[in-house]
Structures are given as C-alpha cells and as structure tokens.
Protein backbone atom coordinates (compact mmCIF):
# COMPACT_ATOMS: atom_id res chain seq x y z
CA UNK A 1 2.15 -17.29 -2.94
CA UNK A 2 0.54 -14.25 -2.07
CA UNK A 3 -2.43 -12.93 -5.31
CA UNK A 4 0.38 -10.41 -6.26
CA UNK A 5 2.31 -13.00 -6.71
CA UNK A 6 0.16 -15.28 -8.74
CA UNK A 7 -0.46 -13.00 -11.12
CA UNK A 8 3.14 -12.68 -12.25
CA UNK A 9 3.80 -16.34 -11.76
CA UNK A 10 2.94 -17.35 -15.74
CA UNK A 11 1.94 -20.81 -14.76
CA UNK A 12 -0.48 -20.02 -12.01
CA UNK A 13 -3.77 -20.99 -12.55
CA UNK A 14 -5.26 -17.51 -10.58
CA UNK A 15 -3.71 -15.12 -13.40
CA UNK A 16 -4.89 -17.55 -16.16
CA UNK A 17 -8.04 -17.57 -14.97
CA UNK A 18 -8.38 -13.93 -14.58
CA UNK A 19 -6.66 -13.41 -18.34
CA UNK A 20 -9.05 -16.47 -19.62
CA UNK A 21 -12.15 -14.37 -17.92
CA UNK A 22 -11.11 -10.81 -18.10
CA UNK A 23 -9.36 -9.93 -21.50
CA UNK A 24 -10.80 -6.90 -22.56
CA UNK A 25 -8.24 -4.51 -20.54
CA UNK A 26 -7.70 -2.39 -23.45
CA UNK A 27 -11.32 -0.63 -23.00
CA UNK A 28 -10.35 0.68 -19.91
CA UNK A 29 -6.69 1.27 -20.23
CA UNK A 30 -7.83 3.52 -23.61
CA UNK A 31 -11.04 5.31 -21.42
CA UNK A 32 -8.82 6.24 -18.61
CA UNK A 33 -5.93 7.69 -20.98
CA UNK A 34 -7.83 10.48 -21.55
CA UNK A 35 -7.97 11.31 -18.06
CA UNK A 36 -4.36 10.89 -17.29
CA UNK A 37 -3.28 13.08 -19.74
CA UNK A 38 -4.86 16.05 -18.72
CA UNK A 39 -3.64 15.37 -15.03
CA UNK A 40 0.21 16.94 -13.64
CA UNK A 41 2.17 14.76 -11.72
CA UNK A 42 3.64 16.08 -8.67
CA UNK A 43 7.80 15.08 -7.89
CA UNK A 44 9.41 16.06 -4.89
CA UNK A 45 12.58 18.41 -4.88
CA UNK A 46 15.97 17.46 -4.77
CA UNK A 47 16.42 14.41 -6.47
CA UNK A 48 15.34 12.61 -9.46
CA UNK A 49 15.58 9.21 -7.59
CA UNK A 50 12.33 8.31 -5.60
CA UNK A 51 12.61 5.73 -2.67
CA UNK A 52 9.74 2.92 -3.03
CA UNK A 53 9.56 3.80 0.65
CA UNK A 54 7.62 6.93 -0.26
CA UNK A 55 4.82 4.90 -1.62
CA UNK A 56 4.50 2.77 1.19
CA UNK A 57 4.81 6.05 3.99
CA UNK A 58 1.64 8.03 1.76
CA UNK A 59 -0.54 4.69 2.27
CA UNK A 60 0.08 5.21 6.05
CA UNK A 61 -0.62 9.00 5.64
CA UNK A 62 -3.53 8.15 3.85
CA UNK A 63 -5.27 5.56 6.30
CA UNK A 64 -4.74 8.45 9.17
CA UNK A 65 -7.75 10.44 7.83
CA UNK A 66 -9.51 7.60 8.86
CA UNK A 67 -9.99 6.03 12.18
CA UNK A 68 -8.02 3.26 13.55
CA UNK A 69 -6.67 0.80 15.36
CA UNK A 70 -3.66 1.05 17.47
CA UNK A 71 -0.25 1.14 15.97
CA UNK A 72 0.52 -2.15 17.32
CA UNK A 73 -2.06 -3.73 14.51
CA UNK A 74 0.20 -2.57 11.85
CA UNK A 75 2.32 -4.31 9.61
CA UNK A 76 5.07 -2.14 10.50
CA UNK A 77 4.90 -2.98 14.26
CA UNK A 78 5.52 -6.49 12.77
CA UNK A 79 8.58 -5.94 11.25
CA UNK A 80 9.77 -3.71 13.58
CA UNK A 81 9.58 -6.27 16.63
CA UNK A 82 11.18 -8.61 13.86
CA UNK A 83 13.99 -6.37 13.83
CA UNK A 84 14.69 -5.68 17.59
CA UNK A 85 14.67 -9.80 17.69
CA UNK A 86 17.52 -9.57 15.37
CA UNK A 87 19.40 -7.16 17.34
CA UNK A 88 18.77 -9.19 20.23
CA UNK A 89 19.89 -12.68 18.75
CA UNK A 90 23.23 -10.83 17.21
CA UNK A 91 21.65 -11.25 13.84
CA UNK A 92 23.72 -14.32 12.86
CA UNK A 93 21.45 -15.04 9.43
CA UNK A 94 20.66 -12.17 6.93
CA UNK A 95 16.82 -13.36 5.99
CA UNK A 96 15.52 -13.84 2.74
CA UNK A 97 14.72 -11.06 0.42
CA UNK A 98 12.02 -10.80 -2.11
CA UNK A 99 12.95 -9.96 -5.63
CA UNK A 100 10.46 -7.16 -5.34
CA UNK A 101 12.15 -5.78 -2.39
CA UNK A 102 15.60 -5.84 -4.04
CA UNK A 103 14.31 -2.97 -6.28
CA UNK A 104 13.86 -0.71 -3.66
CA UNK A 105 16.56 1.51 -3.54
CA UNK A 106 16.80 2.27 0.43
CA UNK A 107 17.64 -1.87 0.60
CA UNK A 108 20.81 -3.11 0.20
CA UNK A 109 22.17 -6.70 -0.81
CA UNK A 110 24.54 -7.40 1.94
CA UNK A 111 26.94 -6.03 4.56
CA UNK A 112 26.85 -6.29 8.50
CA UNK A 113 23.47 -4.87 9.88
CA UNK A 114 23.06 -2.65 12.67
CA UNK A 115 19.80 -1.16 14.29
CA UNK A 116 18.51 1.52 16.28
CA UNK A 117 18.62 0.53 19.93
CA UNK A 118 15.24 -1.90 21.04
CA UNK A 119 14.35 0.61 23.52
CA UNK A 120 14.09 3.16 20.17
CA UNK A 121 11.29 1.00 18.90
CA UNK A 122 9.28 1.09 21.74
CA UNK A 123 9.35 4.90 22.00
CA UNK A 124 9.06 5.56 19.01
CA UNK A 125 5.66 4.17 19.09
CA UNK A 126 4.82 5.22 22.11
CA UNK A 127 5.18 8.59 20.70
CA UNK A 128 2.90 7.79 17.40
CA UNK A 129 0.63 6.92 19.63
CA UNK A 130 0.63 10.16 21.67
CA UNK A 131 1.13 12.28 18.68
CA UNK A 132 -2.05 10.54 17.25
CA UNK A 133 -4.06 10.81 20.37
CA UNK A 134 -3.22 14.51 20.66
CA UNK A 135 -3.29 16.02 16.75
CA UNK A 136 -6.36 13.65 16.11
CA UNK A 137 -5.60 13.58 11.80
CA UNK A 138 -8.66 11.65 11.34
CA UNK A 139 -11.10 13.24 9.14
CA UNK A 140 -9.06 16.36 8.52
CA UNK A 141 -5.82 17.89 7.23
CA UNK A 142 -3.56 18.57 10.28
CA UNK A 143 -1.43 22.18 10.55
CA UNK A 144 1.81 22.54 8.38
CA UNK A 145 3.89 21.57 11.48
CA UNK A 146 2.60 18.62 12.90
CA UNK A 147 2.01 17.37 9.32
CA UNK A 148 5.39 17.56 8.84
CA UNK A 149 5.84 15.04 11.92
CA UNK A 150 3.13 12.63 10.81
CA UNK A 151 4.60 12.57 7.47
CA UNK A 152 7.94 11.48 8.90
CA UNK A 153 6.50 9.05 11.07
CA UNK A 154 4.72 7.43 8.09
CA UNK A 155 8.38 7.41 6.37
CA UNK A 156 9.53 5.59 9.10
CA UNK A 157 6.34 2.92 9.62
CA UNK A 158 7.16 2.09 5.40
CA UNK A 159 10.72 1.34 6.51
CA UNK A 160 9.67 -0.76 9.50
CA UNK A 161 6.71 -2.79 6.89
CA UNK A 162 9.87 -3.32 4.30
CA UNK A 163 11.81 -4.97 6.90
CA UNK A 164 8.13 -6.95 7.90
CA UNK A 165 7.78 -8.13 4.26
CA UNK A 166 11.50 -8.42 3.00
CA UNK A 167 14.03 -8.70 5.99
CA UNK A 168 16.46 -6.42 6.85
CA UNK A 169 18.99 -4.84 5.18
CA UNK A 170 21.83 -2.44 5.77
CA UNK A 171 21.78 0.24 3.48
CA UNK A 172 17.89 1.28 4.66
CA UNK A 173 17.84 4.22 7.08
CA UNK A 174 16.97 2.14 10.02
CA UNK A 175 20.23 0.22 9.84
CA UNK A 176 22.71 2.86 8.75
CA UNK A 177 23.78 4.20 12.56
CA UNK A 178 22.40 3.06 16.23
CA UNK A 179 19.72 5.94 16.98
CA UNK A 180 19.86 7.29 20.59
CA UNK A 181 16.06 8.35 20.55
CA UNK A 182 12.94 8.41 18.70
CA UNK A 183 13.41 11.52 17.60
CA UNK A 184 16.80 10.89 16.48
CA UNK A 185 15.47 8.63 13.94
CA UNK A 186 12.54 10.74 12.32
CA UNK A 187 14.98 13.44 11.67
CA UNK A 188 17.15 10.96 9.88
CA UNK A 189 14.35 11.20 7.00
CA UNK A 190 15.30 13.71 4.30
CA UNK A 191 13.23 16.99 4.37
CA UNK A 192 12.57 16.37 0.41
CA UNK A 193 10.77 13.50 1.47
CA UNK A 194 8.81 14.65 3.96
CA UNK A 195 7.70 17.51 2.14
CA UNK A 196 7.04 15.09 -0.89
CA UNK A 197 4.43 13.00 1.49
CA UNK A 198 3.26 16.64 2.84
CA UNK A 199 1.68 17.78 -0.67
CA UNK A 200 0.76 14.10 -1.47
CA UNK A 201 -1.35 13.83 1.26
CA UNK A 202 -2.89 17.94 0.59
CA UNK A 203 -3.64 16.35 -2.73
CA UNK A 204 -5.86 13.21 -1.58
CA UNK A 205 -7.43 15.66 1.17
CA UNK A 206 -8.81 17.69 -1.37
CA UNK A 207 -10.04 14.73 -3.37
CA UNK A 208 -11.91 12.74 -0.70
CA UNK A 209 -12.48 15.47 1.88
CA UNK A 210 -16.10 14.91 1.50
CA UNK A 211 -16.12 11.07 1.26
CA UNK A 212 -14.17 10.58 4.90
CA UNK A 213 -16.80 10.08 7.06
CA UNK A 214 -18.30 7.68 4.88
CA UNK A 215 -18.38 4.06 5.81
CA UNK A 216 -14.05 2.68 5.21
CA UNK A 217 -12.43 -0.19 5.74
CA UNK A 218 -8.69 -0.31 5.96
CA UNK A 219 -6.15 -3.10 4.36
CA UNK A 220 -9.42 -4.94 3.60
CA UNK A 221 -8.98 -8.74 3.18
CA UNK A 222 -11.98 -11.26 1.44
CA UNK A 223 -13.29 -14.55 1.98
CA UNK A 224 -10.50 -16.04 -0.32
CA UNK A 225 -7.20 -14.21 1.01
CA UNK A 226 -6.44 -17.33 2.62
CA UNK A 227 -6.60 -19.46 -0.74
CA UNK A 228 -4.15 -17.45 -2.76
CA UNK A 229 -2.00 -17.33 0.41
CA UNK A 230 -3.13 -13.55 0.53
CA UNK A 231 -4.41 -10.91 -0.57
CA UNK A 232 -5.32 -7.21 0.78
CA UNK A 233 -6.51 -3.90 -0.55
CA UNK A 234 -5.48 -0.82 0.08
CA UNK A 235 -9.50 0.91 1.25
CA UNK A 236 -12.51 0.14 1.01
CA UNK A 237 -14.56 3.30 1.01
CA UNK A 238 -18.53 3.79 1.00
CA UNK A 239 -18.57 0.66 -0.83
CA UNK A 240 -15.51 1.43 -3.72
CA UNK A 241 -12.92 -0.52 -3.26
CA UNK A 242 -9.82 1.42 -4.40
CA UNK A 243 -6.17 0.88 -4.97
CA UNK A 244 -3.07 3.44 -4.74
CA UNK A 245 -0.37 3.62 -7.05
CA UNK A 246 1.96 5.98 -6.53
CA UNK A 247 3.66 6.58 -9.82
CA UNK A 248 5.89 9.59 -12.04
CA UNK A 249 5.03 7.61 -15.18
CA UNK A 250 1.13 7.73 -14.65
CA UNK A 251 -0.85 5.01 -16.78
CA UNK A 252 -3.49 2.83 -16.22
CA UNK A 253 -1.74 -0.93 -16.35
CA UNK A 254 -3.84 -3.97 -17.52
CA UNK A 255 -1.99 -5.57 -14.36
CA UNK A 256 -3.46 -3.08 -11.88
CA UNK A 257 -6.56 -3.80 -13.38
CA UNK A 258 -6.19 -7.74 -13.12
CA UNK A 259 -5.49 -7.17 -9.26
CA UNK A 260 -8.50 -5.16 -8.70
CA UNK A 261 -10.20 -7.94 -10.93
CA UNK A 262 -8.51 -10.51 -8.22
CA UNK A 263 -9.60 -8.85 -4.84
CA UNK A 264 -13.45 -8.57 -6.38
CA UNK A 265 -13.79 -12.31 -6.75
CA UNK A 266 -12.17 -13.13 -3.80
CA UNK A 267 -15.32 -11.26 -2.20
CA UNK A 268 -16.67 -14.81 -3.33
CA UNK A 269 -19.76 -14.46 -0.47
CA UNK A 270 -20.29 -10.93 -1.24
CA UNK A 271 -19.36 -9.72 2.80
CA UNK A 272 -17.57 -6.06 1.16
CA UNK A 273 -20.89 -5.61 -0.93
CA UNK A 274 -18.56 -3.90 -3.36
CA UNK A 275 -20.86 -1.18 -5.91
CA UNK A 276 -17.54 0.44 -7.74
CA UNK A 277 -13.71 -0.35 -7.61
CA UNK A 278 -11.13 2.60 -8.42
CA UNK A 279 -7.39 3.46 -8.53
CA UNK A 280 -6.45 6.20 -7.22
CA UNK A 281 -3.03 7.90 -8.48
CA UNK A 282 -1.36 9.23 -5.85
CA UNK A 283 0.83 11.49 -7.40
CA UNK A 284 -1.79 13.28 -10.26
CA UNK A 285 -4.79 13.50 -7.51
CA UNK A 286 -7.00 11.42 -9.93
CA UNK A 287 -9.47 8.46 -9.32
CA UNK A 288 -10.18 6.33 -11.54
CA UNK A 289 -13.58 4.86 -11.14
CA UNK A 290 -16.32 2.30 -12.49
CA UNK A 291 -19.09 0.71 -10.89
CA UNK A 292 -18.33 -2.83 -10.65
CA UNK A 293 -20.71 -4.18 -13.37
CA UNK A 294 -19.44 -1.40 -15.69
CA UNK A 295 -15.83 -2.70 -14.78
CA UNK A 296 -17.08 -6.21 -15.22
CA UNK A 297 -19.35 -5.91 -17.98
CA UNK A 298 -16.46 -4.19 -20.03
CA UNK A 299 -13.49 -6.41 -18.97
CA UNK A 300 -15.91 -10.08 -19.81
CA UNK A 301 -17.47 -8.05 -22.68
CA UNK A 302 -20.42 -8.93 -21.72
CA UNK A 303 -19.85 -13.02 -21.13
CA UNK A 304 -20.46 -13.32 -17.50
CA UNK A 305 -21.58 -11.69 -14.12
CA UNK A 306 -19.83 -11.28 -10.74
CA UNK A 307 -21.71 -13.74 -9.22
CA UNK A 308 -20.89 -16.83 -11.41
CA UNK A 309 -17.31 -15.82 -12.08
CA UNK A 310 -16.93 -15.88 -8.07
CA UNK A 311 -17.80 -19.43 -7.87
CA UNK A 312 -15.86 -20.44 -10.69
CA UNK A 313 -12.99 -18.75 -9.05
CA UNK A 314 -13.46 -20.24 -5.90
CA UNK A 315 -14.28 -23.99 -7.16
CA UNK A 316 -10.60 -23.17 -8.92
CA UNK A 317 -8.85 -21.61 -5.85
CA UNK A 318 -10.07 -24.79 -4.17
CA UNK A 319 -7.86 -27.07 -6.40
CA UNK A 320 -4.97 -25.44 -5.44
C-alpha cells in the first residue's frame, strides 16, 4: 500500500510509528489557525458541488510554471493509454476502483463504458504539446485566452490520471459520448470550471512569482517510496518541500501534517536536502511554512532529530 494509504490503515506500522514519534500536531494545527482565518476562500460560480477533478487539473496548472518533461512522463498519459487499451480490447472487465476514487463525483459505479475515439488521445496530446511549445507558461502567467485553454487541458489530464489511478468509469466526462476531435473534448469541460482553475492558478502566480526560477522538483519521490509501496510529493521548491490541498473548508489537518511528516523521513539519505516543508492552500492563496527542525522540533517536542528518526524509520520500513 501506497504511504497514503498506510496512514489510514490503523494497523500499519508506518502511521503508528509516525503517531508514536510525532504527537504534538496540535501546536501546529493551533499556530496555523490564526492564519487561516484571516484568509477568503475562493469557489467557482455556478454550482455548489466541486468535482475532485478540479484539484487534480490546478496541480497540473501549477507544475506548468515550471519546466518539464514531455507530456508523455505524466501520470495522465498513463491512464490515458490504459483507456484506449480498453476501447481496443471491447472493455470486457470494469477494473477495480479505489474507495477514494468512489468519492469523486465525476466517477460512476457501473454502467457500459464508452470512450473518445484512440486517435482522440493521441491528438489531443499532440496538441498539449504544441500549445506548450508555443505559449511557453513556464515561469509566467499566460494571457486570459490561452489560459483559458491550458486550464482546460489540465481538466482533462486530472480526468485521464483518475482513470490511471482508479479505472474507468462511465459517468466521468471522458466516457459520457465518443469525441470526434481533441477539441471536441476540451470544450466538453464546463466554463465554471475552467474559470475556477483560471483564478486558482492567478492566485499561486502571485504567491510564488518570485520563487519560480528557483531550484524545483516536480512529483518528487525519496529513497523509501519503494518501501511503503509509494510515495510522492506534490514540489519540491528551493529546498521546501510543499503539499497542495485544495479545500472550501480550509484547516490545517493533523493528517496532512503526518504525510508531510512521512515524505521527510523517507528522505532517509538526505538526497532532497529538505530546509522547510509547507502546505500550500490552493483555494485561500496561503502557505503554510516551517523550517524542518521547527516542524520537527515542535511535532517530537523536542525528543528526537531528523536524522535518527530516519533510521529508525527505515530499520522499520525494512521489516515490512
């Protein structure tokens, strides 16, 4: 099972480690209410329901102020060849879903499935990449227009990751009709939602434009992802290792605190050289931020440093 998942499995030894090591979560949880209170949380028009999808297309949005890799690294290319397989083998087996996925609302339980034509896939991105080649987002914040596009391309990459982590399923966009084109399908995305990721993705310009030619890496993974069957961050950047959450009901949560905990002693030989960790909330613009021995020091009150904890953790990981 995946870190996530170990730390709301009850009986796995990772999450009662980290609640053995780590139990003072109420210091920061308390510091960082402050905070959160004076922030306003933005909510797109038109409907009170917010796709899970949305969270999943701002990451995207977010990693393309950065440089990167082509589009066929992603996650989402993944589960998007995963899904013209299906089409081609006449999808005789609905796949397993995770109970985490069934509480997205753009997934369905069952039904017959039907996808956008193979040939769809392909274009559509071929066109990402030409899009990206030409607008060039990295580093700044692109015109309203061609915002607009990248925005529903990121919509659409979420979709194509969902299908990558939890099967497919037919009441998600992709599946809903057979699209004749590339663009077809991107217009398929509501405009509330686009405009949603839009002013999302204003707000974390304005909050890191400074910090973006600084030193990132992307979906970073540690020396121990592979023990906890595993585990990857959202960005690394100049050395902060931070985490998005991208929530209406903004508070800090002693479990997003336990998986930021998780990721820093999975670093067990130090390669990140990790000097702060941080979440950032997505939809209030605010980071929150502490070096990493404040975050340690508080959370251990005091007990134990990084670099002992590590090889506990790992001599434990080890066993399993």
């Amino acid at each position: 099972m995946s870190l996530t998942s170990h730390l709301k499995d009850k009986n796995s030894l990772v999450r009662q480690f980290i609640l053995d090591r780590f139990p003072n979560t109420r210091a920061l949880t308390k510091e960082a209410s402050a905070a959160i209170k004076k922030s306003t949380t933005s909510r797109p028009n038109g409907s009170a329901r917010i796709p899970t999808t949305i969270g999943g297309a701002i990451d995207y949005r977010i990693r393309y102020f950065f440089p990167q890799e082509s589009s066929r690294s992603l996650l989402a290319w993944k589960g998007a060849n995963q899904a013209s397989t299906q089409i081609e083998n006449g999808f005789d087996a609905i796949p397993e879903v995770s109970a985490d996925a069934r509480m997205n609302p753009e997934i369905g339980k069952s039904g017959t499935i039907l996808h956008p034509a193979g040939g769809v896939v392909t274009e559509f991105f071929e066109e990402l990449d030409s899009f990206l080649e030409s607008e060039k987002p990295a580093g700044r914040q692109l015109d309203h227009k061609p915002e607009t596009v990248l925005a529903r391309y990121c919509y659409v990459l979420s979709l194509f990751e969902e299908v990558s982590r939890a099967g497919a399923w037919p009441t998600s966009i992709l599946f809903k009709q057979k699209y004749k084109s590339s663009e077809e399908l991107l217009e398929a995305i509501s405009d509330d939602w686009v405009d949603d990721i839009v002013n999302l993705s204003a707000m974390f310009f304005h909050q890191f434009e400074y910090q973006l030619n600084k030193p990132v890496t992307l979906n970073p993974t540690f020396d121990g992802s592979i023990d906890v069957s595993g585990a990857d961050g959202d960005l690394i950047l100049d050395h902060c290792l931070i985490d998005f959450k991208a929530t209406i009901n903004p508070k800090l949560s002693p479990d997003w605190i336990r998986q930021l905990v998780g990721y820093s002693l999975l670093d067990y030989s130090d390669i990140h050289q990790l000097d702060s960790v941080g979440i950032y909330l997505v939809r209030q613009g605010l980071l929150l931020r502490w070096s990493i021995d404040e975050f340690i020091g508080t959370l251990t009150e005091g007990k134990a440093n990084l670099a002992t904890l590590r090889e506990d953790f790992q001599e434990m990981t080890n066993s399993l």
